[in-house]
N, C-alpha and C. Protein backbone atom coordinates (compact mmCIF):
# COMPACT_ATOMS: atom_id res chain seq x y z
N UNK A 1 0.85 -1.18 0.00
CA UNK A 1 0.00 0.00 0.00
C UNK A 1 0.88 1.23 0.00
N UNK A 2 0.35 2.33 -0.81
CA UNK A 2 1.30 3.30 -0.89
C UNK A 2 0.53 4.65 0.18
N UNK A 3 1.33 5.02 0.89
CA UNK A 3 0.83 6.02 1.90
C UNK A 3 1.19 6.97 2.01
N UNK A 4 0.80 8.40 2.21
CA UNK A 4 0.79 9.65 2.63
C UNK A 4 1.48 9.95 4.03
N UNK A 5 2.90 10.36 3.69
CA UNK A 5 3.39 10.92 5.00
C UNK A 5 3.15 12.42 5.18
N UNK A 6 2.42 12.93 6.49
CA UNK A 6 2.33 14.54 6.75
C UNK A 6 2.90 14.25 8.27
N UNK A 7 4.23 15.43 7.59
CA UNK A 7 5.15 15.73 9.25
C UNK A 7 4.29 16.53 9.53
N UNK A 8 4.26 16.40 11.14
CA UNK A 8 3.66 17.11 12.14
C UNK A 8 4.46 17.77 12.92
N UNK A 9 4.00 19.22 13.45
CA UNK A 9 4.94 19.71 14.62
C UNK A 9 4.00 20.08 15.61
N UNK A 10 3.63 20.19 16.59
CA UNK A 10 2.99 20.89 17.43
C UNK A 10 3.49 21.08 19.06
N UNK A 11 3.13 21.96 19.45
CA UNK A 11 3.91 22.01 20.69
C UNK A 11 3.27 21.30 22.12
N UNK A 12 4.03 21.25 23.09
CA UNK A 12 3.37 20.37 24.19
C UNK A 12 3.74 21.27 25.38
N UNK A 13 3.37 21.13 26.68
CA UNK A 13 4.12 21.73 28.17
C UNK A 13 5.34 21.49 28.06
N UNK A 14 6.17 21.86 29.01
CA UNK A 14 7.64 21.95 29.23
C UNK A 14 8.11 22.57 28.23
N UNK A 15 7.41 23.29 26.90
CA UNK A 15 8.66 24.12 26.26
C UNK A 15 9.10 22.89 24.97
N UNK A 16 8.60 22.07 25.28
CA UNK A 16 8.79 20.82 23.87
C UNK A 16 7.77 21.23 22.71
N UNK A 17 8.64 20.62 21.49
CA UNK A 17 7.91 20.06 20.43
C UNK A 17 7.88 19.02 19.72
N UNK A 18 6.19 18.38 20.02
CA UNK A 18 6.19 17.12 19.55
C UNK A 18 6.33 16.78 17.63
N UNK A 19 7.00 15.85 17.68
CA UNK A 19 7.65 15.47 16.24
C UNK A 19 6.86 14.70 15.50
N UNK A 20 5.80 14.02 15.03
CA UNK A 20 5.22 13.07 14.69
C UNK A 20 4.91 12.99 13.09
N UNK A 21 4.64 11.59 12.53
CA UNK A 21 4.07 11.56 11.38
C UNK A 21 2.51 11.35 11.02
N UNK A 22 2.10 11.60 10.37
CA UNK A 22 0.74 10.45 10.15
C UNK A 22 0.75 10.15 9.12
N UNK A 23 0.41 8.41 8.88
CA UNK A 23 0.30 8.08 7.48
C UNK A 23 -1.04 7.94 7.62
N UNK A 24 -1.48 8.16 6.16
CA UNK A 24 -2.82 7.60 5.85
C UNK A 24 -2.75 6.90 3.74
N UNK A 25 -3.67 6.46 3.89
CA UNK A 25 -3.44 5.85 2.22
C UNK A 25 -3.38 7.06 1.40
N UNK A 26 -2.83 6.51 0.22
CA UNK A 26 -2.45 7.76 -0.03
C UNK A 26 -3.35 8.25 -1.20
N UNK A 27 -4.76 8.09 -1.34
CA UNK A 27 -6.16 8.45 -1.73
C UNK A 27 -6.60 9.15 -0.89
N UNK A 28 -6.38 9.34 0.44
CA UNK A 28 -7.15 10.30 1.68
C UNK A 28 -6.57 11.31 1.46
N UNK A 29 -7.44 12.43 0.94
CA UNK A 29 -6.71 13.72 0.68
C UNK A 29 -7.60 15.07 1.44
N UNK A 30 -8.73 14.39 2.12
CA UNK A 30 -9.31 15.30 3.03
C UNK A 30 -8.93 15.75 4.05
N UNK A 31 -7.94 17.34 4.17
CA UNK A 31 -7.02 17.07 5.04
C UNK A 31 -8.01 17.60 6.50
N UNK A 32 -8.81 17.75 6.81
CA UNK A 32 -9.80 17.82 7.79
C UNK A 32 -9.95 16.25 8.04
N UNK A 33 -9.85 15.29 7.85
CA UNK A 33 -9.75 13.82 7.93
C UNK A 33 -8.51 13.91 8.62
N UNK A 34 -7.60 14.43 7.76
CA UNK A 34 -6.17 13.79 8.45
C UNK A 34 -5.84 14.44 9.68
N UNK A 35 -6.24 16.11 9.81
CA UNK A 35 -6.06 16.63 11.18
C UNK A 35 -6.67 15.94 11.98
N UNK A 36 -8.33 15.12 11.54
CA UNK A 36 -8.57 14.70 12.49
C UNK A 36 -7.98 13.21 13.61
N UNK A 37 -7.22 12.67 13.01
CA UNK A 37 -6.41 11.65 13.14
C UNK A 37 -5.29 12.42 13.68
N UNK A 38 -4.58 13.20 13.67
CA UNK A 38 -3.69 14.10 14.71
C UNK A 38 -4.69 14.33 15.96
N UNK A 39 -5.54 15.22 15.57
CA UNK A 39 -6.27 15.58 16.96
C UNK A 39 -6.30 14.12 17.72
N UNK A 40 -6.97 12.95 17.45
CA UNK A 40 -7.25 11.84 17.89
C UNK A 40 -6.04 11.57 18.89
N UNK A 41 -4.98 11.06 17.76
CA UNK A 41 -3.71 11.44 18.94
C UNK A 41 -3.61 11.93 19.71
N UNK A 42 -3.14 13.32 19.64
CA UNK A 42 -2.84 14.38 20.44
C UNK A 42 -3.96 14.02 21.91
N UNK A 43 -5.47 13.97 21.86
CA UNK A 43 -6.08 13.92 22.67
C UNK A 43 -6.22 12.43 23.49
N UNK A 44 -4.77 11.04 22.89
CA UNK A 44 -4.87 10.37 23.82
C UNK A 44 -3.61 10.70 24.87
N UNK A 45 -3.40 11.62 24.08
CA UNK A 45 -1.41 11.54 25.34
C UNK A 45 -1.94 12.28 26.56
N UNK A 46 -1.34 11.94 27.88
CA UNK A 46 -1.85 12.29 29.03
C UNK A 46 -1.08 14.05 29.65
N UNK A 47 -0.42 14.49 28.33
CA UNK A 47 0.04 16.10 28.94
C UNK A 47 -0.68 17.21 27.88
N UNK A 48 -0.88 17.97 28.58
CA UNK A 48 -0.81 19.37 27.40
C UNK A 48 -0.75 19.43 26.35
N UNK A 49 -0.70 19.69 24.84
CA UNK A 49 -0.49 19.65 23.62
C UNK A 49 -1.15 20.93 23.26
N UNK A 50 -0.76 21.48 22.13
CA UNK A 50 -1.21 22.60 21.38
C UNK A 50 -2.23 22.41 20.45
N UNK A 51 -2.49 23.24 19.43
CA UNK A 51 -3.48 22.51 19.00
C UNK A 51 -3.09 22.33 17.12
N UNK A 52 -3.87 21.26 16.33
CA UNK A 52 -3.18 20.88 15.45
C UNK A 52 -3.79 21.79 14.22
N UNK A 53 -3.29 22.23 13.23
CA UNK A 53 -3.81 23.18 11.69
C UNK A 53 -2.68 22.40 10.98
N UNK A 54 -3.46 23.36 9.40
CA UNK A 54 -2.23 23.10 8.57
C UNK A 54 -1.17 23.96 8.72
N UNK A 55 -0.40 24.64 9.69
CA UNK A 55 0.56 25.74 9.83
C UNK A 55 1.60 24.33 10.66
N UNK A 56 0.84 23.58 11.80
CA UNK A 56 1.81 22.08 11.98
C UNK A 56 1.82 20.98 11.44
N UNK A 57 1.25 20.79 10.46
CA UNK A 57 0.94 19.43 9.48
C UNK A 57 0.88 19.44 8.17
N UNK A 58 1.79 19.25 7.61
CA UNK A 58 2.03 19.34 6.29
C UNK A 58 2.10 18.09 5.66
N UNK A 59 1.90 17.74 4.27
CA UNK A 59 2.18 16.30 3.32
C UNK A 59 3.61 16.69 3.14
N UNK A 60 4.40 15.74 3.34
CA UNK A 60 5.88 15.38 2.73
C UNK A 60 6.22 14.90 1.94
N UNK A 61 5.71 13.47 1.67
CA UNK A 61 5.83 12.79 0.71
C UNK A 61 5.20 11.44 0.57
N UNK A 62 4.99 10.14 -0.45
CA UNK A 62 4.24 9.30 0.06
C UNK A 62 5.56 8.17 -0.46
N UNK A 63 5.29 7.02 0.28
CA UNK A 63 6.17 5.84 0.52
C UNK A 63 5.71 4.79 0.81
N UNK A 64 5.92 3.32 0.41
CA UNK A 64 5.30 2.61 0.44
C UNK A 64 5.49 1.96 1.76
N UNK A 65 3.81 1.47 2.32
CA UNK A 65 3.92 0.72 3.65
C UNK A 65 4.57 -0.66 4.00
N UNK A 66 5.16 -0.59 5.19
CA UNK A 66 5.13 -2.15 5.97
C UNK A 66 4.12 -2.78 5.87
N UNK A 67 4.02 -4.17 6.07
CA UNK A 67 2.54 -4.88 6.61
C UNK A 67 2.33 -4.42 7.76
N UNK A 68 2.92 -4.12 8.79
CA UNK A 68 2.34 -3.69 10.08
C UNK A 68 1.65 -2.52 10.02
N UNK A 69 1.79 -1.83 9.27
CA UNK A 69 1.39 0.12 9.16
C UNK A 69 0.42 -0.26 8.51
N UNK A 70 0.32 -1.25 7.14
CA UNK A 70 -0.70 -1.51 6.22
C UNK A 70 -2.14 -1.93 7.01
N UNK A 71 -1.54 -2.90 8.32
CA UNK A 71 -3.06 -3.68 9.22
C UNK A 71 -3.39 -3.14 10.10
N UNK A 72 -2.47 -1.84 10.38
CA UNK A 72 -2.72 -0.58 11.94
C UNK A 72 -3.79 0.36 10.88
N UNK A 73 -3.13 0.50 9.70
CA UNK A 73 -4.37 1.53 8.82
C UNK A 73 -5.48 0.73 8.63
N UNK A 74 -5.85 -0.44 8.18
CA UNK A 74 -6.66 -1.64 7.96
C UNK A 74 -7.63 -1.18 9.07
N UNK A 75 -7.21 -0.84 10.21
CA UNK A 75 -8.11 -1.49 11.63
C UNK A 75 -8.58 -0.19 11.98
N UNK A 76 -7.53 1.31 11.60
CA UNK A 76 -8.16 2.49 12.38
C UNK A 76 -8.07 3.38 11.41
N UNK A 77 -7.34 3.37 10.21
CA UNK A 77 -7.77 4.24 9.21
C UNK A 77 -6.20 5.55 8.94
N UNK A 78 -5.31 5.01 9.97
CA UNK A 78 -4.33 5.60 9.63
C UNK A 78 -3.10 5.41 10.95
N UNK A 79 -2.13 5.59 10.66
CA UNK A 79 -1.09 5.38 11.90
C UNK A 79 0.06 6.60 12.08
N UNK A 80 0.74 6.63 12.97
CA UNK A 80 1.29 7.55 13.90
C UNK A 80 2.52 6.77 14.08
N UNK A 81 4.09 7.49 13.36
CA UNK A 81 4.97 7.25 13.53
C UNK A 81 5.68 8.50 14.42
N UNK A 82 6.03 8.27 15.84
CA UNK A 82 6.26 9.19 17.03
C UNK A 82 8.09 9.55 16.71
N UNK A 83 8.59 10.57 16.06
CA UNK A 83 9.76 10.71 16.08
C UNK A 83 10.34 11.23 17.36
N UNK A 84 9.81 12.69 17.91
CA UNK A 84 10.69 13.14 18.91
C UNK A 84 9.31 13.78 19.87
N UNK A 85 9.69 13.63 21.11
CA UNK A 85 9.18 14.38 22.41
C UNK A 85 7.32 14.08 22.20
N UNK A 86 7.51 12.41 22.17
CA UNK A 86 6.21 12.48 21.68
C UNK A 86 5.76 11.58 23.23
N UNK A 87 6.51 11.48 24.01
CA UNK A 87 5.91 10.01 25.41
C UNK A 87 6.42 11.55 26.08
């Protein structure tokens, strides 16, 4: 499956910024869909977070999936690769 990477930046407490990706297939081009799958995130982590637009979430580029990313999108419709200051 070929997927849609949009880097994410948004900020959190302590003065951090969280780093994250989201893939989604790369036919999902409603990006009110895809923020909403950030927000989703963002609103399970247990600190502070900022809030998500297109000014922190941009498309990068698309790349083809793992099977694991392919059956995490399968089951919820998109996945969350956590680079920096994201726990």
């Amino acid at each position: 499956m070929k997927v849609s990477v949009w880097d994410t930046y948004v900020p959190r407490e302590g003065q951090k910024t969280m780093h994250f990706d989201i893939l989604v297939p790369s036919d999902t081009i409603d990006t009110e869909v895809i923020f909403g799958y950030g927000k989703a995130y963002l609103a399970s982590k247990p600190f502070d977070t900022g809030t998500l637009t297109s000014n922190e979430c941009r498309f990068c580029h698309m790349k083809q999936a793992p099977e694991a990313v392919v059956d995490a999108i399968a089951e919820k419709g998109y996945y969350i690769i956590e680079l920096e200051n994201c726990q």
